[in-house]
N, C-alpha and C. Protein backbone atom coordinates (compact mmCIF):
# COMPACT_ATOMS: atom_id res chain seq x y z
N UNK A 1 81.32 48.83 9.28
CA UNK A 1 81.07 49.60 8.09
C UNK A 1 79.63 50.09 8.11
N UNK A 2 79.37 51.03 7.78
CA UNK A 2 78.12 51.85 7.48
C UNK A 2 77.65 51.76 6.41
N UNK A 3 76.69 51.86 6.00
CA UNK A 3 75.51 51.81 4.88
C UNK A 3 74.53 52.55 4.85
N UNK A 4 74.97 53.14 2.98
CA UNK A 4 73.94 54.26 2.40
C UNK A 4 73.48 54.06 1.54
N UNK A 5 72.15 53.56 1.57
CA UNK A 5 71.28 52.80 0.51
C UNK A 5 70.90 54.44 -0.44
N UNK A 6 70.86 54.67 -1.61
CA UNK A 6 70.39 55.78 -2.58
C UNK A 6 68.84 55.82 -3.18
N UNK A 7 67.89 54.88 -2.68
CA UNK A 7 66.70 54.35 -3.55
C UNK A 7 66.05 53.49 -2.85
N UNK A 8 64.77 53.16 -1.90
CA UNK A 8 63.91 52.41 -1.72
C UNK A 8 62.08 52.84 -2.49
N UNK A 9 61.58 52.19 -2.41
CA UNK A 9 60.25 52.29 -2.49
C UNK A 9 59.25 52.08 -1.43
N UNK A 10 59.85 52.15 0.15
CA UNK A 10 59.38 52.24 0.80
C UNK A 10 57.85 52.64 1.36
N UNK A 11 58.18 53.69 0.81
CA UNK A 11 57.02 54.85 1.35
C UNK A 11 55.91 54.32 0.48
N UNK A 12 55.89 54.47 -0.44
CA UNK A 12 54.51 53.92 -0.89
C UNK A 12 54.24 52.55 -0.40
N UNK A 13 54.19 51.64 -0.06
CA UNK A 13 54.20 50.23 0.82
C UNK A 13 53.78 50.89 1.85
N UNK A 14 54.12 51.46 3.09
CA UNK A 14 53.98 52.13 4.13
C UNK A 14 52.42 52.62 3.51
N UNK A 15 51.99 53.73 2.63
CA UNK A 15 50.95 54.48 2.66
C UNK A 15 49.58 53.25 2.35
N UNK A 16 50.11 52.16 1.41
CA UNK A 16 48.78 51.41 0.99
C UNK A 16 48.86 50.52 2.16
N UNK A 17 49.54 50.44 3.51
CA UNK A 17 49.53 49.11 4.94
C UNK A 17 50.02 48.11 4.36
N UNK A 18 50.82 47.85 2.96
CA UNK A 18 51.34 46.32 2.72
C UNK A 18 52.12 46.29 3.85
N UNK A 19 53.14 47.46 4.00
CA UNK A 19 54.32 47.20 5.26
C UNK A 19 54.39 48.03 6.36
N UNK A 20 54.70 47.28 7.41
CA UNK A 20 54.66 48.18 8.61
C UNK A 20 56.22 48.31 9.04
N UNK A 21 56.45 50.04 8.96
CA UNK A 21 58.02 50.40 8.21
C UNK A 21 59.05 49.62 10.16
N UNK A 22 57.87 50.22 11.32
CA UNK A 22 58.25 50.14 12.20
C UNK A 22 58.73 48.54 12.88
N UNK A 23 57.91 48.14 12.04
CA UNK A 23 58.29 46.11 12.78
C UNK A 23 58.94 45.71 11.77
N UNK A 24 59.04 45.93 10.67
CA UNK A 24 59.32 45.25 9.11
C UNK A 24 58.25 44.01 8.89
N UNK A 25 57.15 43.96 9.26
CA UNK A 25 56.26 42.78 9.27
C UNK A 25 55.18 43.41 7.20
N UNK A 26 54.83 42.62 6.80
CA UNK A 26 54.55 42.70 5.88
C UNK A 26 55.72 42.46 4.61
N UNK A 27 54.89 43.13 3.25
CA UNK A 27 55.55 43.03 2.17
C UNK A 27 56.92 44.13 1.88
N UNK A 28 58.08 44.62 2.12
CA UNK A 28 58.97 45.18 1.65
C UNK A 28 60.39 44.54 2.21
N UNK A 29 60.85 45.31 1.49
CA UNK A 29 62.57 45.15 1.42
C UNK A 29 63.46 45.94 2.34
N UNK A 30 63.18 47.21 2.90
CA UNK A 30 63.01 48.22 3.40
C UNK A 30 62.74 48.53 5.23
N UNK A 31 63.00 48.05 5.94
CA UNK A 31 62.08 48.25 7.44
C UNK A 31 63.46 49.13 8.28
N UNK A 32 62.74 49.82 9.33
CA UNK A 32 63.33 50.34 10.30
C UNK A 32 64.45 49.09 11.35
N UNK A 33 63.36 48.00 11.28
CA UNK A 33 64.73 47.13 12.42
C UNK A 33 65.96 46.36 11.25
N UNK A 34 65.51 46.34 9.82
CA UNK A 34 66.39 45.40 8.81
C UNK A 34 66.71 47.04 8.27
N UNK A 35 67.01 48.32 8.64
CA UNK A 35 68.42 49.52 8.20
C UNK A 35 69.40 48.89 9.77
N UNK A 36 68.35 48.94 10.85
CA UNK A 36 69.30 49.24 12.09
C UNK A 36 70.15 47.68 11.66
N UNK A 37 69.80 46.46 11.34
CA UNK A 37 70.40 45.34 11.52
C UNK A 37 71.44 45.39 10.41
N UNK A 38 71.22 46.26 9.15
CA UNK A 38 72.36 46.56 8.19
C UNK A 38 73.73 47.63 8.62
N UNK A 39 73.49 48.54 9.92
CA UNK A 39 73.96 49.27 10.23
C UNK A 39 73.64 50.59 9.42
N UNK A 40 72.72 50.54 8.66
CA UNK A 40 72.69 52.08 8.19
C UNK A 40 72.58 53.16 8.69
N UNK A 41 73.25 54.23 7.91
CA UNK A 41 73.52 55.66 8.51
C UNK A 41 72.50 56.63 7.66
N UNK A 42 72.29 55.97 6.20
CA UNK A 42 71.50 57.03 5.45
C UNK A 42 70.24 56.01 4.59
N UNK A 43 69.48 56.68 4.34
CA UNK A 43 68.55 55.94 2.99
C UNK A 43 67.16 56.86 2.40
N UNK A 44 67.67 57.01 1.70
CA UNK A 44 67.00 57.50 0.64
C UNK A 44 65.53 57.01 0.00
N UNK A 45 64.56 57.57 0.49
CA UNK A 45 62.79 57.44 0.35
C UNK A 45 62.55 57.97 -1.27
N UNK A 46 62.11 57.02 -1.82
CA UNK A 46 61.75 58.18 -3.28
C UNK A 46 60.16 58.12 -3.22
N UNK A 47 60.00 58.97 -3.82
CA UNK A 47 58.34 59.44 -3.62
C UNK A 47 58.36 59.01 -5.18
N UNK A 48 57.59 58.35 -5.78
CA UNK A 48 57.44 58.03 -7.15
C UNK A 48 55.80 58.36 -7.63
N UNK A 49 55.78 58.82 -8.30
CA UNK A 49 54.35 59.93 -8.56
C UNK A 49 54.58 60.29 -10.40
N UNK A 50 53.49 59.29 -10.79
CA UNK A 50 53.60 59.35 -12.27
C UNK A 50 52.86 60.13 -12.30
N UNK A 51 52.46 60.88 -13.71
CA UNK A 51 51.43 61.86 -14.43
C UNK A 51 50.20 60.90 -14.59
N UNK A 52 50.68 59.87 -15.53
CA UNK A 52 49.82 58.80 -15.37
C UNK A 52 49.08 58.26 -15.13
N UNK A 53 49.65 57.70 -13.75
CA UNK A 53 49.21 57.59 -12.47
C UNK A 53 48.23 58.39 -11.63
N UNK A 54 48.63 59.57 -11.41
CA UNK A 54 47.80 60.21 -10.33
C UNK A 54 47.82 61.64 -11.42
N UNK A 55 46.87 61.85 -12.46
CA UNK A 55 46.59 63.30 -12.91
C UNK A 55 45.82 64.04 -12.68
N UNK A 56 46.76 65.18 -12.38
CA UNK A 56 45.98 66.29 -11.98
C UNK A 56 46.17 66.45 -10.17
N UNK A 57 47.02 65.19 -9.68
CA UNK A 57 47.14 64.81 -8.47
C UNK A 57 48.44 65.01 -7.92
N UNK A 58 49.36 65.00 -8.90
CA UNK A 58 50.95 64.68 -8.73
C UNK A 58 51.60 65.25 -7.53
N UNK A 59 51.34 66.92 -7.29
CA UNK A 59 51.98 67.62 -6.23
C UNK A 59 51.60 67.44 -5.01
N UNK A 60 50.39 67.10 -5.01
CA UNK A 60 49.26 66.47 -3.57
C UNK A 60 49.56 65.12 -3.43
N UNK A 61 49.89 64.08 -3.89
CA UNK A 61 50.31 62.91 -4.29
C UNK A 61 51.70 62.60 -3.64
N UNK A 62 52.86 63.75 -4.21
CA UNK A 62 54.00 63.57 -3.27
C UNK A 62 53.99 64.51 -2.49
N UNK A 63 53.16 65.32 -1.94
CA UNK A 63 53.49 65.65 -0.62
C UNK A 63 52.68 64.83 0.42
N UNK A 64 51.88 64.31 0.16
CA UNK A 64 51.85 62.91 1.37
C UNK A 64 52.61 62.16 1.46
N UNK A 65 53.74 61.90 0.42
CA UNK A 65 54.19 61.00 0.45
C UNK A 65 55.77 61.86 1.80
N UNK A 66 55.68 62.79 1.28
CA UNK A 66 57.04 63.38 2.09
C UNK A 66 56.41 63.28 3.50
N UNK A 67 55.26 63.66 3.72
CA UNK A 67 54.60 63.42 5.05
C UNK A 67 54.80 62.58 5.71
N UNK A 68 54.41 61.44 4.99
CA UNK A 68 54.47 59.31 5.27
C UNK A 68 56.12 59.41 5.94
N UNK A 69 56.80 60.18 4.90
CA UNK A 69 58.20 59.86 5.34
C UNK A 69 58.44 60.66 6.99
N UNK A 70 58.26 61.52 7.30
CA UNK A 70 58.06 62.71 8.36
C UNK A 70 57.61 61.71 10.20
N UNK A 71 56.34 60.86 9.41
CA UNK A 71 55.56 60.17 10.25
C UNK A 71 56.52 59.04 10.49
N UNK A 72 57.01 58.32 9.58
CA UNK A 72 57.80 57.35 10.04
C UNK A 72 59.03 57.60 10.45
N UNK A 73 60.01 58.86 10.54
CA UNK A 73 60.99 59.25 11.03
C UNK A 73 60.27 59.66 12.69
N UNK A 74 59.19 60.01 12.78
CA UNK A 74 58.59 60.77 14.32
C UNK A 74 58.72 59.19 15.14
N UNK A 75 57.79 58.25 14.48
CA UNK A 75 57.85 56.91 14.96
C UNK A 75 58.86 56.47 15.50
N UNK A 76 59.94 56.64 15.05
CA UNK A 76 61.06 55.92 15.14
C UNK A 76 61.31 55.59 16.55
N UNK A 77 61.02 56.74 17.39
CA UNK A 77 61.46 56.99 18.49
C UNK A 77 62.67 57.25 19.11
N UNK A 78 63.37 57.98 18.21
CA UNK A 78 64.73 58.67 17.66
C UNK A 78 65.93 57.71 16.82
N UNK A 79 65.07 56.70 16.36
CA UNK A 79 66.64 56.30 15.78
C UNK A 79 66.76 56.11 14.33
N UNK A 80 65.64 57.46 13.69
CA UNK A 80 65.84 58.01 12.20
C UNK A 80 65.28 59.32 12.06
N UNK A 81 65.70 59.95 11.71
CA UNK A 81 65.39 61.47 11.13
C UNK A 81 65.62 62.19 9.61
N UNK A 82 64.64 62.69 9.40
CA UNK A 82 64.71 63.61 8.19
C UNK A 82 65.59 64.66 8.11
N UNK A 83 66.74 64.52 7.54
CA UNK A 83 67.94 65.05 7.30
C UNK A 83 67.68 66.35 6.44
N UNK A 84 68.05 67.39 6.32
CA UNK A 84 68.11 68.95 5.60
C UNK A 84 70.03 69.12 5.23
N UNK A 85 70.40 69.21 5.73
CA UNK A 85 72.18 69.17 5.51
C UNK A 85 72.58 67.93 5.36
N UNK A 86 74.19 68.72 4.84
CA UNK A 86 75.03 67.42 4.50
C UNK A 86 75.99 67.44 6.14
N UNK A 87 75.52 67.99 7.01
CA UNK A 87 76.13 68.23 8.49
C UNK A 87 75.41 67.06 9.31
N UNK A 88 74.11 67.24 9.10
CA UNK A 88 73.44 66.48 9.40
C UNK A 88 73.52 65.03 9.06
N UNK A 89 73.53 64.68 8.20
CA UNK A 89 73.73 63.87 6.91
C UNK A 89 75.10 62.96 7.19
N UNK A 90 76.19 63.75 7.65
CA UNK A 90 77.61 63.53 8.55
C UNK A 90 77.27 62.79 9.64
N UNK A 91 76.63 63.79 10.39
CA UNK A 91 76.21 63.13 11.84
C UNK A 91 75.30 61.80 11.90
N UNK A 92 74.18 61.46 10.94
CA UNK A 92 73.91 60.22 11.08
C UNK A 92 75.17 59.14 10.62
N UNK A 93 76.29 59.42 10.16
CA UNK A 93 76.91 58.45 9.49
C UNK A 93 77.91 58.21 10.34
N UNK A 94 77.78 58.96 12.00
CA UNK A 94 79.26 59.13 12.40
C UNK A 94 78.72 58.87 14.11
N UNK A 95 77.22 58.26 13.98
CA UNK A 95 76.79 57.62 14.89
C UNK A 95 75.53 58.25 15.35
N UNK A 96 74.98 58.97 14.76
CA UNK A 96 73.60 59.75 15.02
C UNK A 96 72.19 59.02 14.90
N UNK A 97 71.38 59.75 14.62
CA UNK A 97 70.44 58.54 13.96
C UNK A 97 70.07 58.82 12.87
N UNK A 98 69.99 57.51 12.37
CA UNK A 98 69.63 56.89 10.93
C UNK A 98 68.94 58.27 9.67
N UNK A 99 69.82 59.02 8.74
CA UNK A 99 69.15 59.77 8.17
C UNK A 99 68.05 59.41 6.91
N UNK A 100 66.84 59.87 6.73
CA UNK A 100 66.08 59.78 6.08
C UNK A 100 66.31 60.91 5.09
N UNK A 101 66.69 60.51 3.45
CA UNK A 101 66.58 61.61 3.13
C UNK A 101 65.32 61.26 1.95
N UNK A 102 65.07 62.32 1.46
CA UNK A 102 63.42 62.97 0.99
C UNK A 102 64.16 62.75 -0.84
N UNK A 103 63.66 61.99 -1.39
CA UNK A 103 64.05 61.76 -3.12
C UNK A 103 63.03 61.86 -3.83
N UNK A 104 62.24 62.73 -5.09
CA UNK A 104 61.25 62.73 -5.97
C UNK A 104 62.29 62.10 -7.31
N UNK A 105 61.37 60.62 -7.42
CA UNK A 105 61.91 60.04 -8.78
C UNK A 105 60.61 60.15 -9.50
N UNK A 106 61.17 61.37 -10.76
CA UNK A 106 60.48 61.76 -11.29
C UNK A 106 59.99 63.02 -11.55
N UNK A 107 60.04 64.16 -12.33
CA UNK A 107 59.72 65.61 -11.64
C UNK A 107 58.33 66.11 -11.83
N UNK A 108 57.68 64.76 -12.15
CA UNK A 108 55.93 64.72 -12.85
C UNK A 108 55.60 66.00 -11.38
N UNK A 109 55.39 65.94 -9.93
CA UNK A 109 55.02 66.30 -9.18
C UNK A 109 55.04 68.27 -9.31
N UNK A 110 56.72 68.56 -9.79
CA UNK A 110 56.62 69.86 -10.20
C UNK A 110 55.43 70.51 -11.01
N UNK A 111 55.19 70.02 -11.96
CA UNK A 111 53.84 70.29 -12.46
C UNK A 111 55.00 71.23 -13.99
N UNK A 112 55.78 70.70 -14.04
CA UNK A 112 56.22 71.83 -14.97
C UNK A 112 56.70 73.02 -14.98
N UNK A 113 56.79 73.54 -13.14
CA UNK A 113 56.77 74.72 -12.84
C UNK A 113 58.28 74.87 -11.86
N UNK A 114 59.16 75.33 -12.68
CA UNK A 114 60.62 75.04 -11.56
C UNK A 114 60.66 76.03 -10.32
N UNK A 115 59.37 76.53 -10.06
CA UNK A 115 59.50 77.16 -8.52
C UNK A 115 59.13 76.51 -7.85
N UNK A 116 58.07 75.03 -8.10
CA UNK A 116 57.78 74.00 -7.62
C UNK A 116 59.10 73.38 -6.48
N UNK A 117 59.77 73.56 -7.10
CA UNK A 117 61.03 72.71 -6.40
C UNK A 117 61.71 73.15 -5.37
N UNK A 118 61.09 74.85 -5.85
CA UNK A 118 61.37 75.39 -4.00
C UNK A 118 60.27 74.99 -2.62
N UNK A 119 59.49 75.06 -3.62
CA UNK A 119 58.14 74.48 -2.63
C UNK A 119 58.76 72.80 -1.78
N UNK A 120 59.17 72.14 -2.76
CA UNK A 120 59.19 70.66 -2.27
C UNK A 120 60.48 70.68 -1.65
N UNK A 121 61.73 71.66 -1.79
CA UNK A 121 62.70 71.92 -0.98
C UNK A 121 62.60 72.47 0.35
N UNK A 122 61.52 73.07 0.63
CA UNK A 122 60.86 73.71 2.22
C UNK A 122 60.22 72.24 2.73
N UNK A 123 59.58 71.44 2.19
CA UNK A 123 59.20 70.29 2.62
C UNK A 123 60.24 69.19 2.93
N UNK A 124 61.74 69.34 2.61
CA UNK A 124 62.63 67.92 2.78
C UNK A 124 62.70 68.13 2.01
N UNK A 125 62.61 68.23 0.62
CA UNK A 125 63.28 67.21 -0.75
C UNK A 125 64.70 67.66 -1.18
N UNK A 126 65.42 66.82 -1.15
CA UNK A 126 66.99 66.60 -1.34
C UNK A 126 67.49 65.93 -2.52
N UNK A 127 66.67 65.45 -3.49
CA UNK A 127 67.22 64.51 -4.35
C UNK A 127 66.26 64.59 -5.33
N UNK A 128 66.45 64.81 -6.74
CA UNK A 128 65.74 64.74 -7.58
C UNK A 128 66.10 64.33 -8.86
N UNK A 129 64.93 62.95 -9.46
CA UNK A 129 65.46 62.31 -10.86
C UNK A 129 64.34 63.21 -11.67
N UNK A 130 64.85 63.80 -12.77
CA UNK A 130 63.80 64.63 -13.37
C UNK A 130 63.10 63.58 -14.06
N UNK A 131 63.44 62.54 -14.79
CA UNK A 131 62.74 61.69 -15.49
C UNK A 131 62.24 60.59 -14.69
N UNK A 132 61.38 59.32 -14.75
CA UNK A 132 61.51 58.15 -14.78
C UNK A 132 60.82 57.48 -15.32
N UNK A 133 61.13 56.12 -15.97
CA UNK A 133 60.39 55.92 -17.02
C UNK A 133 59.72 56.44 -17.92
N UNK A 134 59.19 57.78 -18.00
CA UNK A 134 58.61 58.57 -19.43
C UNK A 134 58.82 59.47 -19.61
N UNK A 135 58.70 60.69 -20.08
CA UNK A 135 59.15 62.02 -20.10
C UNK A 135 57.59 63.10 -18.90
N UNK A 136 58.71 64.39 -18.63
CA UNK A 136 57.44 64.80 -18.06
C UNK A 136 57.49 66.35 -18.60
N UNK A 137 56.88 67.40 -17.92
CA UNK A 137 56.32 68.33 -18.16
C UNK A 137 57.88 69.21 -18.03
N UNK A 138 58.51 68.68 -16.73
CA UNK A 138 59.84 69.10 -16.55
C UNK A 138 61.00 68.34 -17.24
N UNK A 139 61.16 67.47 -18.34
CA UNK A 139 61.97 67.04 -19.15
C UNK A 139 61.87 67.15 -20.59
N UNK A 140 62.36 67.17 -21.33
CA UNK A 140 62.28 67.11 -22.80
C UNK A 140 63.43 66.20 -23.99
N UNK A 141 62.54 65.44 -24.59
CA UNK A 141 63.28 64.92 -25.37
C UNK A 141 64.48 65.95 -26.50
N UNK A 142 65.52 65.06 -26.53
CA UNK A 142 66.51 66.03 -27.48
C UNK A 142 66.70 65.67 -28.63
């Protein structure tokens, strides 16, 4: 059986050195040899980038973070890649390698601006939670 995790927090672990994505040595849940030892085919990186957090920073903020993800798919030494299709997306699940796909939880990074999302769609991004935990520039209370 194959496995498609929807949500890690990977990448940020990776950017501050708690974890090293390539050995799984350090602090996460998350590593390149514990997907291959689960058999995974897909998993999902979320770039998490509060207003909060990083203001005035948000769009520069997750695009390193899509980077981080880029760098650790190059690492791999082919046995994960940053996925663009659901062809692709197929093919890791049907014995390819391991797809990485690109998730913004949160749409703080858009800046408010929904052409933003074409921008972060030329970069990878495949998955998007407009909210998390608070409201942003791109959500509104009803």
């Amino acid at each position: 059986m194959k496995f498609f995790d929807t949500h890690c927090d990977t990448v940020k672990k990776v950017m501050d050195h708690s974890l090293d994505f390539q050995t799984g040595e350090g602090k996460g849940h998350v590593s390149l040899p514990g997907m291959i030892a689960a058999n995974s085919c897909a998993q999902v990186f979320a770039c998490f980038v509060l207003s909060e957090r990083y203001p005035g920073k948000e769009r520069e903020t997750a695009e390193g973070m899509i980077r981080t993800i880029g760098e650790m798919a190059a690492r791999s030494e082919g046995k994960m890649e940053v996925v663009r299709t659901a062809s692709d997306l197929c093919a890791a699940c049907e014995g390819g390698p391991i797809a990485a796909l690109i998730g913004l939880e949160g749409a703080d990074p858009l800046e408010g601006d929904a052409e933003a999302f074409h921008h972060f769609y030329r970069l990878g991004l495949r998955e998007l939670q407009t909210t998390q935990r608070s409201l942003n520039s791109s959500s509104k209370q009803a």
